[in-house]
N, C-alpha and C. Protein backbone atom coordinates (compact mmCIF):
# COMPACT_ATOMS: atom_id res chain seq x y z
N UNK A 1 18.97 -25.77 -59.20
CA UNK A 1 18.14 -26.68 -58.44
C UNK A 1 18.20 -28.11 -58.98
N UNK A 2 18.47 -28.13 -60.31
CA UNK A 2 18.77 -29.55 -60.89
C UNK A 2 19.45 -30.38 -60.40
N UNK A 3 20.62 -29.51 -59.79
CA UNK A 3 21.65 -30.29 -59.25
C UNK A 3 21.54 -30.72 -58.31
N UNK A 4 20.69 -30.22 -57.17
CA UNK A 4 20.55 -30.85 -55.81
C UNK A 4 19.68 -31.98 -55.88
N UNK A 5 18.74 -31.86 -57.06
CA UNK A 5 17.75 -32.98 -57.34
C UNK A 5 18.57 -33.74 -57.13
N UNK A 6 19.56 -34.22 -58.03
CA UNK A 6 20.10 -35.42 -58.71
C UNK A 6 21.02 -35.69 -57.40
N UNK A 7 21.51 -34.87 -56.25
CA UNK A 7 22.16 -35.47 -55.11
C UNK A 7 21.43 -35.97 -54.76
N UNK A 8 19.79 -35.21 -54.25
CA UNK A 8 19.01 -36.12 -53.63
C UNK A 8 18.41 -37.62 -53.74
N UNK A 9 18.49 -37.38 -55.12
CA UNK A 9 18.25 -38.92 -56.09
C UNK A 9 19.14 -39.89 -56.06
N UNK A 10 20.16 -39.66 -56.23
CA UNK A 10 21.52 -40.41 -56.31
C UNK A 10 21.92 -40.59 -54.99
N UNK A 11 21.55 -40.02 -53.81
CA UNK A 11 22.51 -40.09 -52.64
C UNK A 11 21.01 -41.45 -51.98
N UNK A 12 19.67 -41.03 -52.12
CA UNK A 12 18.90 -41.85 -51.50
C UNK A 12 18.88 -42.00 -49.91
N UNK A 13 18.97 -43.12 -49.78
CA UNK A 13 19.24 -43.54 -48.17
C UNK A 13 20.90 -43.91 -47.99
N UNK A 14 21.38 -43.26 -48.64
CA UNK A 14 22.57 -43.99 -48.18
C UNK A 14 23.09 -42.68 -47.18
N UNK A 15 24.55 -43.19 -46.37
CA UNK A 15 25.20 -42.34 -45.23
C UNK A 15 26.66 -43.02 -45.05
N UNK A 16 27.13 -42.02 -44.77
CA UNK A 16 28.22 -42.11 -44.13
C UNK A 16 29.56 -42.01 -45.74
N UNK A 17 30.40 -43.13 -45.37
CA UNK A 17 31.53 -42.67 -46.83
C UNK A 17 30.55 -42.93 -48.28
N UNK A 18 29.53 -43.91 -48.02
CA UNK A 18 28.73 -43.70 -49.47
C UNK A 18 28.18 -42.54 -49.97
N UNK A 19 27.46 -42.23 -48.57
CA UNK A 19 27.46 -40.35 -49.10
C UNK A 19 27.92 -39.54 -49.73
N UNK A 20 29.50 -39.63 -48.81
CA UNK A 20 30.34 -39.09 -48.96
C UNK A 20 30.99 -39.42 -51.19
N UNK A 21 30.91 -40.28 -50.85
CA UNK A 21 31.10 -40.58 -52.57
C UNK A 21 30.09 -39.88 -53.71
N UNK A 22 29.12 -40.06 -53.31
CA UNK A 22 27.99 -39.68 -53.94
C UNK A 22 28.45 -38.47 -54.17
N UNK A 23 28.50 -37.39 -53.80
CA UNK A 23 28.88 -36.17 -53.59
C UNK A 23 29.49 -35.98 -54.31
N UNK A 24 30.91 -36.92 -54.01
CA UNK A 24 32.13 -36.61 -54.19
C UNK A 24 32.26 -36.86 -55.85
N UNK A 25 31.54 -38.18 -56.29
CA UNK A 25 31.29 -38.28 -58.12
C UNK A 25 30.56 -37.16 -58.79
N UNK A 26 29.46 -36.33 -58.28
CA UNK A 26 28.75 -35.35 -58.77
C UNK A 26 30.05 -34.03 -58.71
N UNK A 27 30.60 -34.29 -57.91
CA UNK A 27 31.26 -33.14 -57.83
C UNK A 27 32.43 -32.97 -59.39
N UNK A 28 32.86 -33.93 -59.29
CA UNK A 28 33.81 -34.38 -59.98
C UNK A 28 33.85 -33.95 -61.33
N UNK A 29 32.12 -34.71 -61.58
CA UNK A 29 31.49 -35.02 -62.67
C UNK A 29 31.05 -33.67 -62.91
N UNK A 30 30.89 -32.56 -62.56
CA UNK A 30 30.02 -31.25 -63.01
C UNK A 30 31.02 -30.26 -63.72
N UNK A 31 30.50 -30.41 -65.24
CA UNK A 31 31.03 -29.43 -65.59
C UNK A 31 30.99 -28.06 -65.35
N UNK A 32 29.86 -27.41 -64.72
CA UNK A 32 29.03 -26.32 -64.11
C UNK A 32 30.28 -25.55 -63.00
N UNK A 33 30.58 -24.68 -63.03
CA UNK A 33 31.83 -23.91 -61.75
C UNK A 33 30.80 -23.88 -61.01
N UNK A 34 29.46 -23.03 -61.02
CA UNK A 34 29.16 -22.93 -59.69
C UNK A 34 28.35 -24.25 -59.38
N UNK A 35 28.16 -25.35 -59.57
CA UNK A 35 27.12 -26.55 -59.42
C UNK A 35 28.82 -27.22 -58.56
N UNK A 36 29.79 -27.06 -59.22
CA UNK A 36 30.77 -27.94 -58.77
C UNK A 36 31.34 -27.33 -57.03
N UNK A 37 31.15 -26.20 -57.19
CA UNK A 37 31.66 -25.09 -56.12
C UNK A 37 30.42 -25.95 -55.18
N UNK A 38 28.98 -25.69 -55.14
CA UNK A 38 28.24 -26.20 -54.89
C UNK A 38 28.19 -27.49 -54.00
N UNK A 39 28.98 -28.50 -54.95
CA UNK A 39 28.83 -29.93 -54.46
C UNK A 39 30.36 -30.10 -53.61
N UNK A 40 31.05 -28.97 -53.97
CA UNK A 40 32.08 -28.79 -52.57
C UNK A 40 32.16 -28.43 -51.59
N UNK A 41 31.27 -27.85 -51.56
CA UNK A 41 30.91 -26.85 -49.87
C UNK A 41 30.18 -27.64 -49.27
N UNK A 42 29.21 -28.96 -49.86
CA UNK A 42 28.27 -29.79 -49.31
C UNK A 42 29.26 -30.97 -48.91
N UNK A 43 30.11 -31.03 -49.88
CA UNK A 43 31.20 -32.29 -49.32
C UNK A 43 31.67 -32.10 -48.49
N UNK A 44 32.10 -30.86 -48.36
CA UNK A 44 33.23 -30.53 -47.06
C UNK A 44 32.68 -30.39 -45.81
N UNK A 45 31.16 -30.41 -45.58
CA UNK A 45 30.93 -29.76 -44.70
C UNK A 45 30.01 -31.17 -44.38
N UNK A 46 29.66 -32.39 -45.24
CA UNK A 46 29.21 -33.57 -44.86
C UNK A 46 30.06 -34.25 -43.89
N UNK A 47 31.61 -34.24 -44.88
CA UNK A 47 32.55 -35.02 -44.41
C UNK A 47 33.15 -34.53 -42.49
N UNK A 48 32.68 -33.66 -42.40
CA UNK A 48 33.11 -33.44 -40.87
C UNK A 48 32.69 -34.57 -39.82
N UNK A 49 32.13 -34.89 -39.98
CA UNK A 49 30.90 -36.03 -38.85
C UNK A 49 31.67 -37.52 -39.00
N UNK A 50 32.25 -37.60 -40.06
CA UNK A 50 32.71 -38.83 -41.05
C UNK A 50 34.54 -39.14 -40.66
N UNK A 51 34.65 -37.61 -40.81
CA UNK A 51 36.55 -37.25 -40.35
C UNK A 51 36.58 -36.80 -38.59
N UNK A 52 35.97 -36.68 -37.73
CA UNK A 52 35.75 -36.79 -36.20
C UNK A 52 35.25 -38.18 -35.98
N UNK A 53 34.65 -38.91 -36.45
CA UNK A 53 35.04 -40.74 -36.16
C UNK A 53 36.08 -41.24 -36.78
N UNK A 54 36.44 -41.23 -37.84
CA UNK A 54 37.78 -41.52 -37.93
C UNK A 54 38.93 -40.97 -37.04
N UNK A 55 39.03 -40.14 -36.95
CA UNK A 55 40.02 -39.68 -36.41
C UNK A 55 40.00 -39.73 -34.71
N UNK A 56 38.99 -40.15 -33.65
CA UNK A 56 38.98 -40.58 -32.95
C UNK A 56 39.20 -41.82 -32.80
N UNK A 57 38.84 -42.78 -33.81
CA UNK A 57 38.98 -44.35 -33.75
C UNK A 57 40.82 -44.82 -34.08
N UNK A 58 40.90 -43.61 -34.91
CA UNK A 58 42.87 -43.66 -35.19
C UNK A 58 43.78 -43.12 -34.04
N UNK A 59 42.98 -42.46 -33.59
CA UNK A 59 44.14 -41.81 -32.44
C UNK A 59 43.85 -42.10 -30.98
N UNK A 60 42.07 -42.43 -30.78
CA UNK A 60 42.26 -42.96 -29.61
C UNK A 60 41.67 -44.02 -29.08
N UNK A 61 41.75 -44.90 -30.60
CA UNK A 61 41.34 -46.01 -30.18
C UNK A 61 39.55 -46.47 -29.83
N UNK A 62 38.74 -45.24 -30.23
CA UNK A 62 37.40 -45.54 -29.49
C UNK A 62 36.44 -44.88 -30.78
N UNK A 63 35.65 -46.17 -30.68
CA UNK A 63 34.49 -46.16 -32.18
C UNK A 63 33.18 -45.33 -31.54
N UNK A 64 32.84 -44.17 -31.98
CA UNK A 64 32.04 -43.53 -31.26
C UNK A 64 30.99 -42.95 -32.76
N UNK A 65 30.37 -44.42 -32.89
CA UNK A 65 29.26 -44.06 -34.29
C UNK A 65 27.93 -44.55 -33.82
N UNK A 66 27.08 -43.21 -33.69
CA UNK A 66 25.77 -43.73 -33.23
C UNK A 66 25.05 -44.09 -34.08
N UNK A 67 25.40 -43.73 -35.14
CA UNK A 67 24.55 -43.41 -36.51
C UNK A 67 24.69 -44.87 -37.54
N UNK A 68 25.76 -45.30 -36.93
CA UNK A 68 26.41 -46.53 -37.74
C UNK A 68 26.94 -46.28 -39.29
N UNK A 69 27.69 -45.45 -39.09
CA UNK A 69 27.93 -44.45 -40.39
C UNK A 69 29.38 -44.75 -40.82
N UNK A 70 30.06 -45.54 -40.11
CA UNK A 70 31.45 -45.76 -40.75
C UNK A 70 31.90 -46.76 -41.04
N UNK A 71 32.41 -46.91 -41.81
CA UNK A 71 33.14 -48.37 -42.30
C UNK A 71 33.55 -49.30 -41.51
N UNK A 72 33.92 -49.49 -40.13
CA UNK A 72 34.30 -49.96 -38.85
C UNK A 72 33.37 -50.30 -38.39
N UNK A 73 32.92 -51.79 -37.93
CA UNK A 73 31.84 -52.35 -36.62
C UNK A 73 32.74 -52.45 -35.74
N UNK A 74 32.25 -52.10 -34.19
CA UNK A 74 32.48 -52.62 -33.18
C UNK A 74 32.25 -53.95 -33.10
N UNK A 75 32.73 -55.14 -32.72
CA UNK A 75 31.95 -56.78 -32.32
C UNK A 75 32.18 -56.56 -31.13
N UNK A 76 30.98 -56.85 -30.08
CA UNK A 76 31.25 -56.94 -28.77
C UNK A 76 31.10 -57.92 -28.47
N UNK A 77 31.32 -59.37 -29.29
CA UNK A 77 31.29 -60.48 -28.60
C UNK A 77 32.88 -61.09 -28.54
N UNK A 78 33.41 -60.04 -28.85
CA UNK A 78 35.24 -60.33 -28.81
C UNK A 78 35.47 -59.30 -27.74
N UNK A 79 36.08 -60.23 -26.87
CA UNK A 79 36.88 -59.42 -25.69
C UNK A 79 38.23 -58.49 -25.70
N UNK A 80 38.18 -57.16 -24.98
CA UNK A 80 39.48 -56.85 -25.63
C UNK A 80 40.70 -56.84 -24.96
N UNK A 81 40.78 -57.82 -24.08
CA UNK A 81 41.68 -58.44 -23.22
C UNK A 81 42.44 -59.35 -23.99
N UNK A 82 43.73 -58.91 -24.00
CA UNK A 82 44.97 -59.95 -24.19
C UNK A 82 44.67 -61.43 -23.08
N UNK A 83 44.55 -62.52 -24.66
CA UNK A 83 44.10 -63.91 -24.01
C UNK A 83 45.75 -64.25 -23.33
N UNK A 84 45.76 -65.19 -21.97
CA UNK A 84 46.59 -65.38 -21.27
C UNK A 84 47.80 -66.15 -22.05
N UNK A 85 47.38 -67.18 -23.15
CA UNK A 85 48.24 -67.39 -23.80
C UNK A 85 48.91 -66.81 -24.47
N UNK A 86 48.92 -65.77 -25.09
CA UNK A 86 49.58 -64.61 -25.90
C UNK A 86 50.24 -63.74 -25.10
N UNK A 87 51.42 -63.74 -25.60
CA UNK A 87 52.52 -63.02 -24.75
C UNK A 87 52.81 -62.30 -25.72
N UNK A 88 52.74 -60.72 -25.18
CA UNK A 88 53.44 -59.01 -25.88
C UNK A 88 52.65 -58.05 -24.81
């Protein structure tokens, strides 16, 4: 139970790849097999939410974060129309 303390402590308010780090240093960091086993099954199973926006934004082009959880902003005050001067 110690161990989840100290995720809970250490992880705070944070989300998304900081989370994901958080985790990922405890994990690292635990000398413990089953505390480390532990902080892998929680990583792997965080990182899903994290690796389905990425991997939509890489392959099809479309940022789909409600949560605002990924490293990527949308700006919607940039158009995504090729300006007329630019030719390709």
């Amino acid at each position: 139970m110690e161990g989840l303390k100290r995720l809970v402590l250490e992880a705070g308010n944070k989300k998304g790849g900081a989370l994901l780090n958080v985790i990922y240093r405890l994990m690292i960091n635990s000398s413990d097999k089953a505390l480390h086993d532990l902080f892998e099954f929680v990583l792997e199973k965080a990182s899903v939410p994290y690796i389905t926006i990425l991997k939509k934004w890489i392959f099809e082009g479309k940022l789909e974060d409600p949560f605002e959880e990924f490293v990527v902003k949308e700006n919607f005050e940039f158009k995504k129309e090729c300006p007329e001067n630019v030719k390709g």
